[in-house]
C-alpha atoms as a PDB file:
ATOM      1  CA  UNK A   1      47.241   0.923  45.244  1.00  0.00           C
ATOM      2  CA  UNK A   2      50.596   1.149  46.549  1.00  0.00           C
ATOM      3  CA  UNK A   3      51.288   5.026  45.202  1.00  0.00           C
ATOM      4  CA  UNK A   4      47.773   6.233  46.619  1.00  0.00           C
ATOM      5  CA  UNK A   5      48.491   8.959  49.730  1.00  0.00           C
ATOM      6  CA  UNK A   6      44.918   8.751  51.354  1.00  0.00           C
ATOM      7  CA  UNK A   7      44.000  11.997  53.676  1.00  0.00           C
ATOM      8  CA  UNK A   8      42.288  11.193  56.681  1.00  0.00           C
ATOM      9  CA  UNK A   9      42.058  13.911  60.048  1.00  0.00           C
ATOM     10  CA  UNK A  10      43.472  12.051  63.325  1.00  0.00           C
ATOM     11  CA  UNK A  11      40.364  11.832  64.787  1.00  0.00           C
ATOM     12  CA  UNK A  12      38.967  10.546  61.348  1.00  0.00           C
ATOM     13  CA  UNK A  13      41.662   7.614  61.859  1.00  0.00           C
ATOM     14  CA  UNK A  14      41.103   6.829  65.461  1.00  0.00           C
ATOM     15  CA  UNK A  15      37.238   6.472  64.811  1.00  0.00           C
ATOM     16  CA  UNK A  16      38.575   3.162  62.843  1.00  0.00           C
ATOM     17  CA  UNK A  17      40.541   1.650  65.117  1.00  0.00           C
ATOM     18  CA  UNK A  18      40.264  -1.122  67.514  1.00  0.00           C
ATOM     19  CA  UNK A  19      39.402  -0.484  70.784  1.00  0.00           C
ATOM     20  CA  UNK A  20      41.365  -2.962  73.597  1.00  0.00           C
ATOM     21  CA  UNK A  21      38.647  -3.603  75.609  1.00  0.00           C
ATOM     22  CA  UNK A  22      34.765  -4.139  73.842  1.00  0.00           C
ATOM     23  CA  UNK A  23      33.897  -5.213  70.279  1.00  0.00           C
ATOM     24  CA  UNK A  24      30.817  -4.171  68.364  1.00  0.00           C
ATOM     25  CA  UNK A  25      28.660  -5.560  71.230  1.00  0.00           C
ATOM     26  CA  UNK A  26      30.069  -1.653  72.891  1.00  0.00           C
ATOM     27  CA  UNK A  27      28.151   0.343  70.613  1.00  0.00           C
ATOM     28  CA  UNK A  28      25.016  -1.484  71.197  1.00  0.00           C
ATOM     29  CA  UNK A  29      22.638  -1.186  73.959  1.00  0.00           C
ATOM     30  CA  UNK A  30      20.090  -3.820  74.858  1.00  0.00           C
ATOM     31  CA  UNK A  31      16.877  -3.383  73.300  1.00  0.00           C
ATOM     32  CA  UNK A  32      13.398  -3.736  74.734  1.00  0.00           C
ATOM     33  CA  UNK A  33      12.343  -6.813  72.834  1.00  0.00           C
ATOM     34  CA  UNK A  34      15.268  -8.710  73.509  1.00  0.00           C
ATOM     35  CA  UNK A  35      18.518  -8.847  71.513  1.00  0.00           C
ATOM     36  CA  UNK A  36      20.832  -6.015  70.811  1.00  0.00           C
ATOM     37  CA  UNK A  37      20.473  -2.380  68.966  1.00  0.00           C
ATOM     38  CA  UNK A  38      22.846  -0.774  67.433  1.00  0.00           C
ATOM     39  CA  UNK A  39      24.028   3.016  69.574  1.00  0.00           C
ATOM     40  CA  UNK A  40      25.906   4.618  66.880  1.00  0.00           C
ATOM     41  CA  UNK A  41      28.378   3.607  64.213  1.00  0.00           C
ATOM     42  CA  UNK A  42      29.748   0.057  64.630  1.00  0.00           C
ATOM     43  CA  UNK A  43      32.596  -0.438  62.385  1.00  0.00           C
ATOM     44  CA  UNK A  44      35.021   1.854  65.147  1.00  0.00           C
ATOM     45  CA  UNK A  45      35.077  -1.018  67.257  1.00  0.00           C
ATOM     46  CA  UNK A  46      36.317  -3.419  64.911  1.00  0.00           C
ATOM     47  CA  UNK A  47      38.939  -1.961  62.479  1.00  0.00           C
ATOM     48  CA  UNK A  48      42.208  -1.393  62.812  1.00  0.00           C
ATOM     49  CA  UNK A  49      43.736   2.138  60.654  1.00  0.00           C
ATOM     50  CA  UNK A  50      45.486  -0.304  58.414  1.00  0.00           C
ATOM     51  CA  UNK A  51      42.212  -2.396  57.802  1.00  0.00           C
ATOM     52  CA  UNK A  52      40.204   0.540  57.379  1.00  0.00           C
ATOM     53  CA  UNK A  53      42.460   1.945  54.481  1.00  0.00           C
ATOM     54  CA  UNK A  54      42.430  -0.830  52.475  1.00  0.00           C
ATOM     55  CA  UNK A  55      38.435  -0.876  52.916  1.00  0.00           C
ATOM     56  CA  UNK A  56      38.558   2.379  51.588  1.00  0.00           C
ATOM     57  CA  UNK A  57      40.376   1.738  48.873  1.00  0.00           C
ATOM     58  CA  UNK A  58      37.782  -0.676  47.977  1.00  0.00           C
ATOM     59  CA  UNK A  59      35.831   1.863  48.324  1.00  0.00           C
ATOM     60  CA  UNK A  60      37.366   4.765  46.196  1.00  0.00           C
ATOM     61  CA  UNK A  61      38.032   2.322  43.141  1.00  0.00           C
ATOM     62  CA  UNK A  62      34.333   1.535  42.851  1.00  0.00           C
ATOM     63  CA  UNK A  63      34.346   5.244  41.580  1.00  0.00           C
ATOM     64  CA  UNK A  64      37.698   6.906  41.680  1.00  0.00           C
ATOM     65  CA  UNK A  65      36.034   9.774  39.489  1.00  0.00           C
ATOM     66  CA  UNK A  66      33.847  10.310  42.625  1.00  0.00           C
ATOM     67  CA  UNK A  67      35.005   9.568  45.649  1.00  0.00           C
ATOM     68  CA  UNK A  68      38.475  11.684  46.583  1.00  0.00           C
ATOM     69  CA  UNK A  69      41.856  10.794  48.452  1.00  0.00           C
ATOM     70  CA  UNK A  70      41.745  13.407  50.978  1.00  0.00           C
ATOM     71  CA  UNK A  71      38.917  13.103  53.254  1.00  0.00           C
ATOM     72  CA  UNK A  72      39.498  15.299  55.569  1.00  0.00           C
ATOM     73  CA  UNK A  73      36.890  17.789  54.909  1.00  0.00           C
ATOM     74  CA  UNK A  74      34.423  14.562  55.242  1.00  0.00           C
ATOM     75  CA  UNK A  75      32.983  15.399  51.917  1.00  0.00           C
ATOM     76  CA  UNK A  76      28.778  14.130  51.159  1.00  0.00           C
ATOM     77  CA  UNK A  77      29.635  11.386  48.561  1.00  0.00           C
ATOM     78  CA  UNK A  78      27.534   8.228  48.491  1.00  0.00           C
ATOM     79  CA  UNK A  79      28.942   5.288  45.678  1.00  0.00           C
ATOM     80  CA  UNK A  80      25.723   4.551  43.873  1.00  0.00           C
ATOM     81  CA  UNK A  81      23.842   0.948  44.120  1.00  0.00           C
ATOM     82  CA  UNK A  82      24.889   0.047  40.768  1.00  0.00           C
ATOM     83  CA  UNK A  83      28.848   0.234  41.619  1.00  0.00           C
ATOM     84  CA  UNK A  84      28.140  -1.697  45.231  1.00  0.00           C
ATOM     85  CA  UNK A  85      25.893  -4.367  43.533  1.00  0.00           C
ATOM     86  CA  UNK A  86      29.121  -5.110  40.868  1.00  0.00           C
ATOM     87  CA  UNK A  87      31.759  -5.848  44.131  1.00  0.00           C
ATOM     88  CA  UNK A  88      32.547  -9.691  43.920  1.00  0.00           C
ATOM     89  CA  UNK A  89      31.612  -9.870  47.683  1.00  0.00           C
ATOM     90  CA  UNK A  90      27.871  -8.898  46.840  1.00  0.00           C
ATOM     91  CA  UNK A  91      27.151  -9.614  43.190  1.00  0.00           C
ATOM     92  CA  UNK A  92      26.424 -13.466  43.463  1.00  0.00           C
ATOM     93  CA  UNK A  93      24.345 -12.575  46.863  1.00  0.00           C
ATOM     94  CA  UNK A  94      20.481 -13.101  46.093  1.00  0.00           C
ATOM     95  CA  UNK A  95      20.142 -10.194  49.060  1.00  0.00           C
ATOM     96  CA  UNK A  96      22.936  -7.651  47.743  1.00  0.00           C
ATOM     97  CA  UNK A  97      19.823  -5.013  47.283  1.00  0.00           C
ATOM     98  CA  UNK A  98      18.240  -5.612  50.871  1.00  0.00           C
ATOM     99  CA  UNK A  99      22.220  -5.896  52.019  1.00  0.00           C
ATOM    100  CA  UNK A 100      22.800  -2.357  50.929  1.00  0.00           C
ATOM    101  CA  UNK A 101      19.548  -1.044  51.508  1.00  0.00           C
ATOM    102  CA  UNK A 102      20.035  -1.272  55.344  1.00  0.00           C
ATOM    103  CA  UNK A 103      23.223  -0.602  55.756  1.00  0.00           C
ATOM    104  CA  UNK A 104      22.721   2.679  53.262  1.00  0.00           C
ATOM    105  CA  UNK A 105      21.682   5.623  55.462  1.00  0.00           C
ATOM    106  CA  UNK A 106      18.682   6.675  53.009  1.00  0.00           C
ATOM    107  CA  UNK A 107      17.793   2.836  52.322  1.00  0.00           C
ATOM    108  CA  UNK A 108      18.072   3.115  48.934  1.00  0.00           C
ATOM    109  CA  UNK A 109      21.663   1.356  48.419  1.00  0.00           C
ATOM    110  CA  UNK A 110      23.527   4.332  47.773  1.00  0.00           C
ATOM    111  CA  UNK A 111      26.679   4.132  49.984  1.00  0.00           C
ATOM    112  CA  UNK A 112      28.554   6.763  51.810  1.00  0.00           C
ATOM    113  CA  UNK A 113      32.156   5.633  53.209  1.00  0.00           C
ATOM    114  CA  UNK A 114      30.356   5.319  57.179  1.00  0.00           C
ATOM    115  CA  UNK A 115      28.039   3.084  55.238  1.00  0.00           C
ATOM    116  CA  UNK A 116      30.207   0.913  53.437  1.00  0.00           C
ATOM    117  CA  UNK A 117      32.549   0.118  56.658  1.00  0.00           C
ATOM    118  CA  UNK A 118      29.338  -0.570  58.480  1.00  0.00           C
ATOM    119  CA  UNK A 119      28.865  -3.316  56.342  1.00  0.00           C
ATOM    120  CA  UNK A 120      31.766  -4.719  55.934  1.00  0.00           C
ATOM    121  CA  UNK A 121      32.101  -4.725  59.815  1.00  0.00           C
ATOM    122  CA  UNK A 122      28.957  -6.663  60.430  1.00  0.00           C
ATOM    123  CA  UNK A 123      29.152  -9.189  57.724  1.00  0.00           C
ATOM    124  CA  UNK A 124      32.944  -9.798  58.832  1.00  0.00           C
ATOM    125  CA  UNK A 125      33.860 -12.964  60.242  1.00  0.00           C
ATOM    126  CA  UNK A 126      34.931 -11.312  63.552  1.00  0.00           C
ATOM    127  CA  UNK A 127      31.586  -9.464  64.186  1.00  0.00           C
ATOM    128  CA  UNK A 128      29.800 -11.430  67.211  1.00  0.00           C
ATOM    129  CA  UNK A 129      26.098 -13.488  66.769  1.00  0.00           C
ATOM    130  CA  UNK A 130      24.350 -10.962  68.562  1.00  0.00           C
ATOM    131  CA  UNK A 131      24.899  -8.009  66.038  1.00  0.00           C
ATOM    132  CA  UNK A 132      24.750 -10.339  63.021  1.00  0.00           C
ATOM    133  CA  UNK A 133      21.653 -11.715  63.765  1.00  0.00           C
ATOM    134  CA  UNK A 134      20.243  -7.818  64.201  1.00  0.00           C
ATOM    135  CA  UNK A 135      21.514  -6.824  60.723  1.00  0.00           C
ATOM    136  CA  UNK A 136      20.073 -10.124  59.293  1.00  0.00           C
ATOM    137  CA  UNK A 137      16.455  -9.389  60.828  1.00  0.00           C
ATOM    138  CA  UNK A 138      16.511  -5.896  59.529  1.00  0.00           C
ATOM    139  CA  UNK A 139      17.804  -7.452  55.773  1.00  0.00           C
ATOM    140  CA  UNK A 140      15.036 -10.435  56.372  1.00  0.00           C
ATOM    141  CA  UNK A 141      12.358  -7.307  57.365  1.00  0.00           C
ATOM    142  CA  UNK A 142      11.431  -6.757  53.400  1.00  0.00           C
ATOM    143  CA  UNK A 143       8.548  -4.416  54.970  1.00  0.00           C
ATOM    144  CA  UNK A 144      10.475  -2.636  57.547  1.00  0.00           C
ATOM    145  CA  UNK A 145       8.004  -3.351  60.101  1.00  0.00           C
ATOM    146  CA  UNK A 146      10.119  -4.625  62.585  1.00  0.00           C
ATOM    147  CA  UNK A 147       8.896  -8.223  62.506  1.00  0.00           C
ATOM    148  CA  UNK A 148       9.472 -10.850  60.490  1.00  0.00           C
ATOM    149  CA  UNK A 149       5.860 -11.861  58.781  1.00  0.00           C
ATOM    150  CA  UNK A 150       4.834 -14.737  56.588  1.00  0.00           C
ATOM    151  CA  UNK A 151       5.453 -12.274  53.381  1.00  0.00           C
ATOM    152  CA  UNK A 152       8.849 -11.680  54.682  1.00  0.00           C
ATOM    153  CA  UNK A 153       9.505 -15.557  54.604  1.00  0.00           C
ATOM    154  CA  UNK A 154       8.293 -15.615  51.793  1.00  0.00           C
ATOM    155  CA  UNK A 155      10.566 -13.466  49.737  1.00  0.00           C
ATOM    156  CA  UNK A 156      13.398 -14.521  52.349  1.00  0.00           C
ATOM    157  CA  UNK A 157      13.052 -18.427  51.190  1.00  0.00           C
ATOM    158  CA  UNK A 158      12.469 -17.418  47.702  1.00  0.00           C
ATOM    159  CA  UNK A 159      16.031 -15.878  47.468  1.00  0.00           C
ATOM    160  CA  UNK A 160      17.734 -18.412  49.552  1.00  0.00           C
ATOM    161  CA  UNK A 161      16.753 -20.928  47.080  1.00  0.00           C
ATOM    162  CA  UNK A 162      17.026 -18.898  44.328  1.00  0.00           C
ATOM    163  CA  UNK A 163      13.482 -19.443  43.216  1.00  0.00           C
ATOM    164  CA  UNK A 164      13.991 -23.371  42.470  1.00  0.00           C
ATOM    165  CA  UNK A 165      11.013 -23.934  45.103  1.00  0.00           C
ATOM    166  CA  UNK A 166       7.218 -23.856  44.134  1.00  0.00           C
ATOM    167  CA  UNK A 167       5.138 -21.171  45.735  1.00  0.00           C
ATOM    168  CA  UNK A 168       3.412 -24.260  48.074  1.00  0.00           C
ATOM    169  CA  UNK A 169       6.271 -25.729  48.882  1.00  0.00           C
ATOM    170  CA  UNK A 170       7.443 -21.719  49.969  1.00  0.00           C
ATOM    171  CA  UNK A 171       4.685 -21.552  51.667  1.00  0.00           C
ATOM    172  CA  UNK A 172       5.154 -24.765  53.688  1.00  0.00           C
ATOM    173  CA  UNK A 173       8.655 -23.879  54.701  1.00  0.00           C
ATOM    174  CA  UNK A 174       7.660 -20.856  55.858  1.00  0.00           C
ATOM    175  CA  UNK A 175       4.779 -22.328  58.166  1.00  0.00           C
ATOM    176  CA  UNK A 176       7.341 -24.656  59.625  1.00  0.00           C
ATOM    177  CA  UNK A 177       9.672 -21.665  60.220  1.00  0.00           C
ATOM    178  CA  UNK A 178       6.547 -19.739  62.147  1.00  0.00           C
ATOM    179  CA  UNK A 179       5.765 -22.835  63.801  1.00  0.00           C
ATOM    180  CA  UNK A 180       8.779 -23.211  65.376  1.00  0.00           C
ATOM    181  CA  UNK A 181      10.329 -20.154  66.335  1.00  0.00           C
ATOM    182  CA  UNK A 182       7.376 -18.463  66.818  1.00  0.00           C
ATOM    183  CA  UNK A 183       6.987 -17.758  70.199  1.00  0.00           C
ATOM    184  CA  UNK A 184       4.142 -15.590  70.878  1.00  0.00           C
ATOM    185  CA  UNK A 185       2.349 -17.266  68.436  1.00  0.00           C
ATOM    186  CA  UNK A 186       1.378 -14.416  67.056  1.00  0.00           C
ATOM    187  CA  UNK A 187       1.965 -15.598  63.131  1.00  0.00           C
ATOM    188  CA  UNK A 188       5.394 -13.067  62.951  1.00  0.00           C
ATOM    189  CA  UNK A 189       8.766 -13.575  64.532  1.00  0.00           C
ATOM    190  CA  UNK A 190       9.717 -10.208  66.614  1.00  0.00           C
ATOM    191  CA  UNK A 191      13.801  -9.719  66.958  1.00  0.00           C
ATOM    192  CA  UNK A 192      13.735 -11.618  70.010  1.00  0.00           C
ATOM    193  CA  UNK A 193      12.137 -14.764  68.162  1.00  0.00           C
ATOM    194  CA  UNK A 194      14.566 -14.718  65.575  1.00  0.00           C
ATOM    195  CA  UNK A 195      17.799 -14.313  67.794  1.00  0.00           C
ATOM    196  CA  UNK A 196      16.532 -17.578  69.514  1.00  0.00           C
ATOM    197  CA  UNK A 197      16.357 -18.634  66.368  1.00  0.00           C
ATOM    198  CA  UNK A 198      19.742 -18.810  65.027  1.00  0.00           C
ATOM    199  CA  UNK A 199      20.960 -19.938  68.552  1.00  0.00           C
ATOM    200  CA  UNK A 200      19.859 -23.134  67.272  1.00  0.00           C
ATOM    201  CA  UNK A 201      21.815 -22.526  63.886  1.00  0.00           C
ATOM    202  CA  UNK A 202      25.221 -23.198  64.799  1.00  0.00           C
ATOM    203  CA  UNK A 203      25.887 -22.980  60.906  1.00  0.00           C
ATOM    204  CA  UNK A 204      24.474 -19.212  60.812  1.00  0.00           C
ATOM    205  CA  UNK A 205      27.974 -17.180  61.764  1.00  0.00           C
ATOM    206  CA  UNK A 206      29.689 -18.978  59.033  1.00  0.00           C
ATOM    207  CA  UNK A 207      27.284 -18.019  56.129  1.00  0.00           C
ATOM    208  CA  UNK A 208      25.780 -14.784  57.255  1.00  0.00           C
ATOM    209  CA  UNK A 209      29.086 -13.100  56.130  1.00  0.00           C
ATOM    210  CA  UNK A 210      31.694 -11.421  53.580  1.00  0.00           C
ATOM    211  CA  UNK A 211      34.965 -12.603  53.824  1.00  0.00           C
ATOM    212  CA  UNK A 212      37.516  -9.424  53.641  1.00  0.00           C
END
């Protein structure tokens, strides 16, 4: 890694770097159902250039054959699924796919550079609750409906225990779940639901991430 010269414009580099004042929180904007949305890429709040390079290199030996040094002509390559799946961050994960999938602009787990940074920057340790618990609704949203239904919990439990439960005893974790963060009562937990949520799970920041 040591001999690689990676290319990157100035304005490529300062897009990486750490701003003084703000964190990821500035490139959100409140959102009408409570909790925070994302306005634009995140990652440029939170990396510094030197942090950013070695993400990248991450990144470029996942597929050296496809992804090139110099990047200054910002060229369209994505690292496919397969490759991102394989990275000993994600590969033990039971929610690598959905992982990828929403941090992949397409949703299909195919990973441009942006991409890859994104997540890397949300699932870091440094990333605040707010935009963690966003990225973990969207990943807990198997139906991209922006709610969190009973099916949702469903598969969501299923993976967490790595299919050891039976399909009642899913079922009954799940109805506990709706039960008590549920607070419409509407039988789905909206974004708002689940950020109250995981203010009571003072455990949450500590697993919902990828150490760097």
């Amino acid at each position: 890694m040591g001999n690689k010269q990676t290319v990157f414009t100035h304005e490529q580099l300062e897009a990486y770097q750490v701003r003084v004042m703000g964190g990821a929180l500035g490139q959100c904007e409140e959102s009408g159902t409570g909790g925070w949305e994302p306005r634009g890429r995140v990652q440029s709040q939170l990396w510094t250039v030197g942090l950013a390079l070695r993400l990248f290199y991450r990144y470029q030996d996942l597929a050296p054959q496809l992804v090139p040094l110099d990047y200054t002509s910002s060229p369209d390559v994505k690292v496919p699924y397969e490759l991102i799946s394989r990275m000993p961050e994600l590969k033990d994960n039971p929610f690598r796919q959905r992982i990828t999938q929403v941090f992949s602009e397409d949703g299909d787990g195919h990973m441009t550079l942006d991409n890859f940074l994104d997540m890397f920057s949300v699932m870091s340790e440094m990333a605040p609750r707010d935009l963690k618990g966003y990225y973990a609704f969207k990943i807990y949203d198997f139906n991209n409906d922006d709610y969190i239904c009973m099916w949702d919990l469903e598969q969501t439990v299923t993976k967490l225990t790595r299919g050891e439960l039976s399909a009642e005893e899913v079922s009954l974790v799940c109805e506990k779940v709706l039960d008590e963060a549920d607070g419409d009562h509407d039988g789905r937990l909206s974004l708002e639901d689940f950020q109250n949520m995981i203010l009571r799970a003072p455990d949450f920041l500590s697993t919902f991430h990828i150490r760097i």
